[in-house]
C-alpha atoms as a PDB file:
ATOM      1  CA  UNK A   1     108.683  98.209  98.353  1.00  0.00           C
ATOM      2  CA  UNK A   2     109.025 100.174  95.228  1.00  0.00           C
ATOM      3  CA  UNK A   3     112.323 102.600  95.172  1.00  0.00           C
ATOM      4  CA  UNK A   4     112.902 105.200  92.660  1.00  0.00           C
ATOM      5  CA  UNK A   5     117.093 106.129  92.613  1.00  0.00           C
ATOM      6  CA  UNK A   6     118.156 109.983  91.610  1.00  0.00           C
ATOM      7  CA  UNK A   7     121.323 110.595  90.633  1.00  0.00           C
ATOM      8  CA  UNK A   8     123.320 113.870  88.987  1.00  0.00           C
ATOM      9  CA  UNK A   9     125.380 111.472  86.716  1.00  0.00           C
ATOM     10  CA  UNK A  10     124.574 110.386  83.093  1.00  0.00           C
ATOM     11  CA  UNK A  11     126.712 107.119  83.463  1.00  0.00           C
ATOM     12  CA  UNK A  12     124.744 105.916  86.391  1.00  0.00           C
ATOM     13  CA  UNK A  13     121.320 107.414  84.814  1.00  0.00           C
ATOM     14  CA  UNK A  14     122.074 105.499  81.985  1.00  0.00           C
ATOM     15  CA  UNK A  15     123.260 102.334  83.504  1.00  0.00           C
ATOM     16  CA  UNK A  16     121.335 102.001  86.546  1.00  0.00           C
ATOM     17  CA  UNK A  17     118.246 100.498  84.998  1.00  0.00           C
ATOM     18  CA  UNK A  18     119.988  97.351  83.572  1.00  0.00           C
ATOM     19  CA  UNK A  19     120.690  96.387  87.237  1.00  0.00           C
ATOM     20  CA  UNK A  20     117.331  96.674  87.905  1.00  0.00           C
ATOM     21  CA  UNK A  21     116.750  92.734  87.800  1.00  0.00           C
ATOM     22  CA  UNK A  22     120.055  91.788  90.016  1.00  0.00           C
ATOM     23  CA  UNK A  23     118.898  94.257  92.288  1.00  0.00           C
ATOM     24  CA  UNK A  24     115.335  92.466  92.411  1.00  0.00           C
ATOM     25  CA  UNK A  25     116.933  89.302  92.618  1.00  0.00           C
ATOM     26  CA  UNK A  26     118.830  89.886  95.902  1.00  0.00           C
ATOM     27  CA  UNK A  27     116.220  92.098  98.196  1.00  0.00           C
ATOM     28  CA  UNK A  28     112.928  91.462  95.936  1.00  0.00           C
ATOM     29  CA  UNK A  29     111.997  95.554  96.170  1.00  0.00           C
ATOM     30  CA  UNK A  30     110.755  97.011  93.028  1.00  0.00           C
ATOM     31  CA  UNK A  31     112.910  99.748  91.276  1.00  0.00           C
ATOM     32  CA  UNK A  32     110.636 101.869  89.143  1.00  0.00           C
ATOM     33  CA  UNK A  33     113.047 104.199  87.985  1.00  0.00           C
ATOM     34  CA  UNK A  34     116.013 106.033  87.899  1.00  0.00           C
ATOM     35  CA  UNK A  35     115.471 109.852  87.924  1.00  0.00           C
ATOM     36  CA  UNK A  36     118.123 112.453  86.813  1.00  0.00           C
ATOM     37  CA  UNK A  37     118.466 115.889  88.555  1.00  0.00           C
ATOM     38  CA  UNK A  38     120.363 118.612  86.850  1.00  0.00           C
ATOM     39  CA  UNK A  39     123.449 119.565  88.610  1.00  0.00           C
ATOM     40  CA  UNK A  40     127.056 119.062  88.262  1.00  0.00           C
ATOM     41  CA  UNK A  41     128.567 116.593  90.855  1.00  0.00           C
ATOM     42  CA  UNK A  42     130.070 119.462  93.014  1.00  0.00           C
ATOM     43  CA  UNK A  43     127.144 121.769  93.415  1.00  0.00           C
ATOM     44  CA  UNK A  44     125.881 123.310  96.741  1.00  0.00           C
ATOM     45  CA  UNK A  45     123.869 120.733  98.805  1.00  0.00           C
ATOM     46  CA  UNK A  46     121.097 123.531  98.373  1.00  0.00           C
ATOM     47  CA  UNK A  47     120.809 123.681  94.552  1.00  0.00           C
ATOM     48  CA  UNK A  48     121.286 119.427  94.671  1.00  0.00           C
ATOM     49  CA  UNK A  49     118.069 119.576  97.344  1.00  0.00           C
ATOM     50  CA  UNK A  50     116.481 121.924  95.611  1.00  0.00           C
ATOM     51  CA  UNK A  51     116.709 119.651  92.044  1.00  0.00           C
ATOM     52  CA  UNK A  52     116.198 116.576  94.578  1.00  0.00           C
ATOM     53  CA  UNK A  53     112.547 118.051  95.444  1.00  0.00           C
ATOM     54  CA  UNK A  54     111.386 117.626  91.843  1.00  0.00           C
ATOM     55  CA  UNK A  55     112.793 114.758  91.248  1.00  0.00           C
ATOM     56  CA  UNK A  56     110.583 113.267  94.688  1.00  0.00           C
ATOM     57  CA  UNK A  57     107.918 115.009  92.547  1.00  0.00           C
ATOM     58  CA  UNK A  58     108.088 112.542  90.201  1.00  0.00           C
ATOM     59  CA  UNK A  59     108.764 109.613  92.232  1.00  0.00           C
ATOM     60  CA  UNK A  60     105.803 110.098  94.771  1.00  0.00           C
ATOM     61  CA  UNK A  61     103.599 110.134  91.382  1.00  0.00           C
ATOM     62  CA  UNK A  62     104.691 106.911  90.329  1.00  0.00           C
ATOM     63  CA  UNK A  63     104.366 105.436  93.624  1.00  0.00           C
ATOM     64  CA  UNK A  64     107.647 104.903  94.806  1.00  0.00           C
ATOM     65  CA  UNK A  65     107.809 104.111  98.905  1.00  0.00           C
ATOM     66  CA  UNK A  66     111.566 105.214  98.994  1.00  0.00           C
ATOM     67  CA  UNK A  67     114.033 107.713  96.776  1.00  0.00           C
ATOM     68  CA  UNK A  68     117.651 107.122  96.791  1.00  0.00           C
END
């Protein structure tokens, strides 16, 4: 299964991807990237949604079966 992960926060954006391979190592998905959406941490769940749709955009045109 390939998985693409959004987040709002530049530490995790940043660090996520050098997981990647523990990640593969324990459940054998695919992780084909980590997407950033523009919002602070304590927006509205409706602007976070609304950033959330772009970023599933992105992630259904690089194939990903699931978005975190």
């Amino acid at each position: 299964m390939k998985i693409a992960l959004i987040t709002e926060g530049v530490s995790e954006y940043r660090s996520l991807p050098r997981l990647y391979q523990q990640f593969h190592e324990s459940c054998t998905n695919q992780f084909v990237k980590t997407l950033k959406i523009n919002v602070s941490p304590d927006a509205p769940m409706g602007v976070m949604a609304r950033e959330c749709t772009i970023a599933l955009k992105i992630a259904t045109a690089l194939k990903a079966d699931l978005a975190i």
